[in-house]
C-alpha atoms as a PDB file:
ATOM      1  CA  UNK A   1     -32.867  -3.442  10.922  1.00  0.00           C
ATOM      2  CA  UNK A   2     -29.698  -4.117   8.946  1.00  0.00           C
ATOM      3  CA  UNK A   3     -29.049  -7.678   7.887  1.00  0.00           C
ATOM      4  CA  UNK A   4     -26.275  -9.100  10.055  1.00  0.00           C
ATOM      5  CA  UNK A   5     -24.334 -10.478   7.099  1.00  0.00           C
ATOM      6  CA  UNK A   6     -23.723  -6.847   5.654  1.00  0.00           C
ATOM      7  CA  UNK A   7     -21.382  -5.907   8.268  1.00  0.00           C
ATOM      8  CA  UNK A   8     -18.422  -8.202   6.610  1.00  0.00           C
ATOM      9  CA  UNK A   9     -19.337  -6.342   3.456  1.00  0.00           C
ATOM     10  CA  UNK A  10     -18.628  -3.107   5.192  1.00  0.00           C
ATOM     11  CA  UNK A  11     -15.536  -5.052   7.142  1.00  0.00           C
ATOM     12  CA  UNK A  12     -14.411  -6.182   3.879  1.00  0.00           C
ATOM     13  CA  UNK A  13     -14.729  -2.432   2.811  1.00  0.00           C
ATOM     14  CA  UNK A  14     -12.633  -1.076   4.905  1.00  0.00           C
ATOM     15  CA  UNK A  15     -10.285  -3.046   4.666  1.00  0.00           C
ATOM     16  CA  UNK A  16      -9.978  -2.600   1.034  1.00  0.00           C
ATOM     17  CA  UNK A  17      -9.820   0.952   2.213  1.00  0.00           C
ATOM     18  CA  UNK A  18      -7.306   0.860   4.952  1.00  0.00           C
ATOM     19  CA  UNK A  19      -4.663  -1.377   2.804  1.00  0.00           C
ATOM     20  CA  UNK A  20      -5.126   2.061   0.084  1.00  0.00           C
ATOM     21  CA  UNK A  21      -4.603   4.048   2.870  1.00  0.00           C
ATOM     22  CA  UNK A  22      -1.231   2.300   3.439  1.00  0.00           C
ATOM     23  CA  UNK A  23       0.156   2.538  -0.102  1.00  0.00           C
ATOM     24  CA  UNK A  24      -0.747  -1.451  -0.446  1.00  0.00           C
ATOM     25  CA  UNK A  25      -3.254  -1.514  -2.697  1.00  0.00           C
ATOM     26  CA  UNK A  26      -5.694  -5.337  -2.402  1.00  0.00           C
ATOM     27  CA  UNK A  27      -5.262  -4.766  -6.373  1.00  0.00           C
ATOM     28  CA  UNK A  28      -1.497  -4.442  -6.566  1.00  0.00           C
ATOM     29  CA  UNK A  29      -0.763  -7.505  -3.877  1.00  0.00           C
ATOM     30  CA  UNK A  30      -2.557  -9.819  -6.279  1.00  0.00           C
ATOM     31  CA  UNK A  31      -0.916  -8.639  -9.434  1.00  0.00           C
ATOM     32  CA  UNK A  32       2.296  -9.231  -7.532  1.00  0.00           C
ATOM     33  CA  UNK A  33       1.211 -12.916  -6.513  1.00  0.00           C
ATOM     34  CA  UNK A  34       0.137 -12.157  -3.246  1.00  0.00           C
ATOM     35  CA  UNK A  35      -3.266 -13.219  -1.796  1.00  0.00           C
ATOM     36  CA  UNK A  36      -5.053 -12.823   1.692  1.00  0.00           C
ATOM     37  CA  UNK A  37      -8.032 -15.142   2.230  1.00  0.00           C
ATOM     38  CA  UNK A  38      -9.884 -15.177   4.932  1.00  0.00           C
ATOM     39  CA  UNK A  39      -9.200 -17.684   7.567  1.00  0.00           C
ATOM     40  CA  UNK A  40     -11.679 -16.258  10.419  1.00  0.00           C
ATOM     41  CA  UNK A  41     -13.930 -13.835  11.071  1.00  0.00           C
ATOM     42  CA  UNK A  42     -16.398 -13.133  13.654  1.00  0.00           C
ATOM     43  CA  UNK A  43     -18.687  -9.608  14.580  1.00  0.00           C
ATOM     44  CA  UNK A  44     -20.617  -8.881  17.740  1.00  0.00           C
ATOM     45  CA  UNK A  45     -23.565  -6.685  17.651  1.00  0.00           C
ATOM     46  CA  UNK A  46     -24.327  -4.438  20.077  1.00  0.00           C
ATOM     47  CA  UNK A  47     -27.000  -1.987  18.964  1.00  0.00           C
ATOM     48  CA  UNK A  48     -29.045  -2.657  15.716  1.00  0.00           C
ATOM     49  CA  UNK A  49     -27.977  -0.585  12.307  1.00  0.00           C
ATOM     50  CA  UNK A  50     -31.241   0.773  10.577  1.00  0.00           C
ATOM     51  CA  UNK A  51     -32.204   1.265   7.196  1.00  0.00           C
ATOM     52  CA  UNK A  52     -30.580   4.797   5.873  1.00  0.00           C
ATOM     53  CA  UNK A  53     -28.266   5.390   8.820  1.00  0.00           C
ATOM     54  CA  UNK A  54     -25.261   7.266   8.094  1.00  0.00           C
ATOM     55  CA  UNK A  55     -22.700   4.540   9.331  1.00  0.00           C
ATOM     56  CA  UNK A  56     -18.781   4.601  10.098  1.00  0.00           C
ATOM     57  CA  UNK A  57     -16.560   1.555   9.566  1.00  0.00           C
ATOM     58  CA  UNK A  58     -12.653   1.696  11.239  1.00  0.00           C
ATOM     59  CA  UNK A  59     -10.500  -1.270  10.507  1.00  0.00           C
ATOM     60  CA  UNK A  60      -7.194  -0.930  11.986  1.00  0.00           C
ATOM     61  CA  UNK A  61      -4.151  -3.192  12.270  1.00  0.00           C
ATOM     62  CA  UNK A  62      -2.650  -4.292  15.901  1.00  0.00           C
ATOM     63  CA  UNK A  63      -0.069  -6.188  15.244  1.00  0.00           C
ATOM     64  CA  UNK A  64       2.834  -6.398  12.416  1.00  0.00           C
ATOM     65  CA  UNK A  65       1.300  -9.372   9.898  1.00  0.00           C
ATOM     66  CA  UNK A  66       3.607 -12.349   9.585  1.00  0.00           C
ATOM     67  CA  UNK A  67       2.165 -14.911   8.079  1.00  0.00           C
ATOM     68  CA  UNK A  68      -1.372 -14.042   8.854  1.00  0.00           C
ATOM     69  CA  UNK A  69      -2.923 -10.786   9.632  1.00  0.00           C
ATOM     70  CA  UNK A  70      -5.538  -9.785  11.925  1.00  0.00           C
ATOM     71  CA  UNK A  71      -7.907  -6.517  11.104  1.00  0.00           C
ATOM     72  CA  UNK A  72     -10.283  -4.828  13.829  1.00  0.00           C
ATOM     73  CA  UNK A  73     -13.432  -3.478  13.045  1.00  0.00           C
ATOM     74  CA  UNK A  74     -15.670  -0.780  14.982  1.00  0.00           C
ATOM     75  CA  UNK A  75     -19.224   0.361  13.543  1.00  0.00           C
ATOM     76  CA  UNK A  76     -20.289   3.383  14.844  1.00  0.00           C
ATOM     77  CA  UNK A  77     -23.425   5.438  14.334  1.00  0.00           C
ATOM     78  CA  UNK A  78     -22.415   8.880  15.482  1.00  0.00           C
ATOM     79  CA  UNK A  79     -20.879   8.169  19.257  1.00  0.00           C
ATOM     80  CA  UNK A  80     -22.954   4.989  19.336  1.00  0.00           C
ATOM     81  CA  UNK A  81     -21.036   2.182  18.747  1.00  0.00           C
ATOM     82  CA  UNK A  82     -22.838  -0.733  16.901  1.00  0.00           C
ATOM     83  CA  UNK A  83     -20.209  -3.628  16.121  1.00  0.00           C
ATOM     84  CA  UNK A  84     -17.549  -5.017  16.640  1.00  0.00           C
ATOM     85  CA  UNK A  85     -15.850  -7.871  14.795  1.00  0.00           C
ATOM     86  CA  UNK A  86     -12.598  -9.025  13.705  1.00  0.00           C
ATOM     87  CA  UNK A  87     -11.049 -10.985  10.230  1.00  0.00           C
ATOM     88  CA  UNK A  88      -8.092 -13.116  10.057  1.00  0.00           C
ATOM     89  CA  UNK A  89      -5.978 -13.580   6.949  1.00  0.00           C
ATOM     90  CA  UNK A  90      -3.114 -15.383   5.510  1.00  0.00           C
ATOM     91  CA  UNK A  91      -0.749 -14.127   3.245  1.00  0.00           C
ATOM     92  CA  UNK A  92      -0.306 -16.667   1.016  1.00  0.00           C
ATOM     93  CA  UNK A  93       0.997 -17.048  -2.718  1.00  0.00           C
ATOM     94  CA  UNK A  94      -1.400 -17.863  -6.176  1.00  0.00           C
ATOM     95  CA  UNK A  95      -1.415 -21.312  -5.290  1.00  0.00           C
ATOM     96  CA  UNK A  96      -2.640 -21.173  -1.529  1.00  0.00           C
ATOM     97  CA  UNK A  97       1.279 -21.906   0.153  1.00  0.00           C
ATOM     98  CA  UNK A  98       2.107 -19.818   3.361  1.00  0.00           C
ATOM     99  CA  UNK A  99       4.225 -17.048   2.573  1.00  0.00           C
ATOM    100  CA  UNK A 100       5.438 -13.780   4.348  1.00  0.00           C
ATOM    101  CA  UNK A 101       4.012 -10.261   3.491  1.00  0.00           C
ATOM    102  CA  UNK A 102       6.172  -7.825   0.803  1.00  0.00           C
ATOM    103  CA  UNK A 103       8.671  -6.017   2.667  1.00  0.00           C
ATOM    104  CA  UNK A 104       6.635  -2.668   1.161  1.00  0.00           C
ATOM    105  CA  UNK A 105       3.709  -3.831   2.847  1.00  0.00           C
ATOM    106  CA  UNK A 106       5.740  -4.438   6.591  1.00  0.00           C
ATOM    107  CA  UNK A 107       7.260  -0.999   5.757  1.00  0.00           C
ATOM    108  CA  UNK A 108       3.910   0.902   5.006  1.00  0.00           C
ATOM    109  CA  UNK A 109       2.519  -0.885   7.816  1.00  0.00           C
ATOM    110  CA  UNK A 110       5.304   0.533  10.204  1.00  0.00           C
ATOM    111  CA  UNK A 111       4.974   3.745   9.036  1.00  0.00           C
ATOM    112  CA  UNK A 112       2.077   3.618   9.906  1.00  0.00           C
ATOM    113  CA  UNK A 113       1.388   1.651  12.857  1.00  0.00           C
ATOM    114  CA  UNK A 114       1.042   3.224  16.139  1.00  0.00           C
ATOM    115  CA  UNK A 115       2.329   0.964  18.264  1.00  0.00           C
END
Protein backbone atom coordinates (compact mmCIF):
# COMPACT_ATOMS: atom_id res chain seq x y z
CA UNK A 1 0.00 0.00 0.00
CA UNK A 2 0.86 3.64 -0.62
CA UNK A 3 2.25 5.61 2.28
CA UNK A 4 -0.44 7.96 3.55
CA UNK A 5 1.87 10.97 3.61
CA UNK A 6 2.34 10.83 -0.32
CA UNK A 7 -1.04 11.95 -1.04
CA UNK A 8 -0.11 15.81 -0.01
CA UNK A 9 2.78 15.29 -2.38
CA UNK A 10 0.36 14.47 -5.11
CA UNK A 11 -2.15 17.33 -3.48
CA UNK A 12 0.67 19.61 -3.55
CA UNK A 13 1.10 18.48 -7.27
CA UNK A 14 -1.79 19.40 -8.47
CA UNK A 15 -2.02 22.20 -7.22
CA UNK A 16 1.14 23.36 -8.68
CA UNK A 17 -0.64 22.10 -11.73
CA UNK A 18 -4.01 23.65 -11.49
CA UNK A 19 -2.53 27.34 -10.57
CA UNK A 20 -0.48 26.64 -14.41
CA UNK A 21 -3.58 25.73 -15.65
CA UNK A 22 -4.95 29.18 -14.63
CA UNK A 23 -2.20 31.36 -16.12
CA UNK A 24 -0.86 31.84 -12.27
CA UNK A 25 2.09 30.20 -12.23
CA UNK A 26 3.34 29.05 -8.02
CA UNK A 27 6.75 30.38 -9.71
CA UNK A 28 5.58 33.77 -10.93
CA UNK A 29 3.40 34.61 -7.51
CA UNK A 30 6.64 34.35 -5.58
CA UNK A 31 8.78 36.37 -7.90
CA UNK A 32 6.03 38.95 -7.57
CA UNK A 33 6.12 38.79 -3.60
CA UNK A 34 3.34 36.67 -3.20
CA UNK A 35 3.36 33.48 -1.04
CA UNK A 36 0.68 30.76 -0.07
CA UNK A 37 1.61 28.60 2.93
CA UNK A 38 -0.24 26.17 4.11
CA UNK A 39 -2.45 26.82 7.00
CA UNK A 40 -4.49 23.33 7.00
CA UNK A 41 -4.76 20.36 5.42
CA UNK A 42 -6.42 17.18 6.02
CA UNK A 43 -7.12 13.77 3.49
CA UNK A 44 -9.51 10.91 4.10
CA UNK A 45 -8.81 7.58 2.69
CA UNK A 46 -11.19 5.53 1.41
CA UNK A 47 -9.69 2.66 -0.57
CA UNK A 48 -5.87 1.91 -0.34
CA UNK A 49 -3.46 3.20 -3.43
CA UNK A 50 -0.99 0.30 -4.41
CA UNK A 51 2.37 0.22 -5.55
CA UNK A 52 2.40 1.00 -9.58
CA UNK A 53 -1.21 2.10 -9.88
CA UNK A 54 -1.91 4.48 -12.52
CA UNK A 55 -3.44 7.29 -10.23
CA UNK A 56 -5.50 10.63 -10.98
CA UNK A 57 -5.22 13.72 -8.78
CA UNK A 58 -8.13 16.77 -9.37
CA UNK A 59 -7.66 19.84 -7.28
CA UNK A 60 -10.21 22.33 -7.96
CA UNK A 61 -11.11 25.71 -6.47
CA UNK A 62 -14.78 26.40 -4.82
CA UNK A 63 -14.72 29.51 -3.81
CA UNK A 64 -13.06 33.01 -5.03
CA UNK A 65 -9.68 33.21 -2.57
CA UNK A 66 -9.65 36.31 -0.39
CA UNK A 67 -7.31 36.19 1.93
CA UNK A 68 -6.97 32.49 2.14
CA UNK A 69 -7.74 29.87 -0.34
CA UNK A 70 -9.14 26.54 -0.07
CA UNK A 71 -8.16 23.62 -2.80
CA UNK A 72 -10.16 20.19 -3.11
CA UNK A 73 -8.60 17.13 -3.86
CA UNK A 74 -10.10 13.73 -5.36
CA UNK A 75 -7.76 10.55 -5.99
CA UNK A 76 -9.14 8.30 -8.23
CA UNK A 77 -7.96 4.96 -9.57
CA UNK A 78 -9.98 4.52 -12.72
CA UNK A 79 -13.87 5.08 -11.40
CA UNK A 80 -12.66 4.13 -7.93
CA UNK A 81 -12.27 6.89 -5.90
CA UNK A 82 -9.43 6.65 -3.24
CA UNK A 83 -9.09 10.14 -1.35
CA UNK A 84 -10.23 12.84 -0.52
CA UNK A 85 -8.60 15.77 1.27
CA UNK A 86 -8.50 19.38 1.31
CA UNK A 87 -5.48 22.36 1.87
CA UNK A 88 -5.95 25.75 3.14
CA UNK A 89 -3.72 28.68 2.26
CA UNK A 90 -3.05 32.24 2.90
CA UNK A 91 -1.99 34.65 0.58
CA UNK A 92 0.36 36.44 2.26
CA UNK A 93 3.43 38.79 1.32
CA UNK A 94 7.59 37.81 1.72
CA UNK A 95 7.39 38.60 5.18
CA UNK A 96 4.32 36.39 6.34
CA UNK A 97 1.56 39.71 6.57
CA UNK A 98 -2.06 38.94 5.28
CA UNK A 99 -2.55 40.25 1.99
CA UNK A 100 -5.19 39.87 -0.87
CA UNK A 101 -4.54 37.74 -4.07
CA UNK A 102 -3.24 39.72 -7.56
CA UNK A 103 -6.13 40.93 -9.33
CA UNK A 104 -4.65 38.48 -12.40
CA UNK A 105 -4.99 35.70 -10.19
CA UNK A 106 -9.03 36.69 -9.09
CA UNK A 107 -9.40 37.26 -12.88
CA UNK A 108 -7.90 33.85 -14.09
CA UNK A 109 -9.70 32.34 -11.35
CA UNK A 110 -13.11 33.78 -12.68
CA UNK A 111 -12.49 32.83 -15.92
CA UNK A 112 -12.28 29.98 -14.90
CA UNK A 113 -14.41 29.13 -12.12
CA UNK A 114 -17.60 27.42 -12.63
CA UNK A 115 -19.60 28.69 -10.25
Amino acid sequence: MVYHGNYFTWFEVSRIELLDQLGCRYRDLEKEGFMLPVLHCEAKFLMPARFDDSLEVIATIGEIPRARITISYEVTKGADLLARGQTVHAFTDTSGKLVRPPERFLQAFSKHSTN
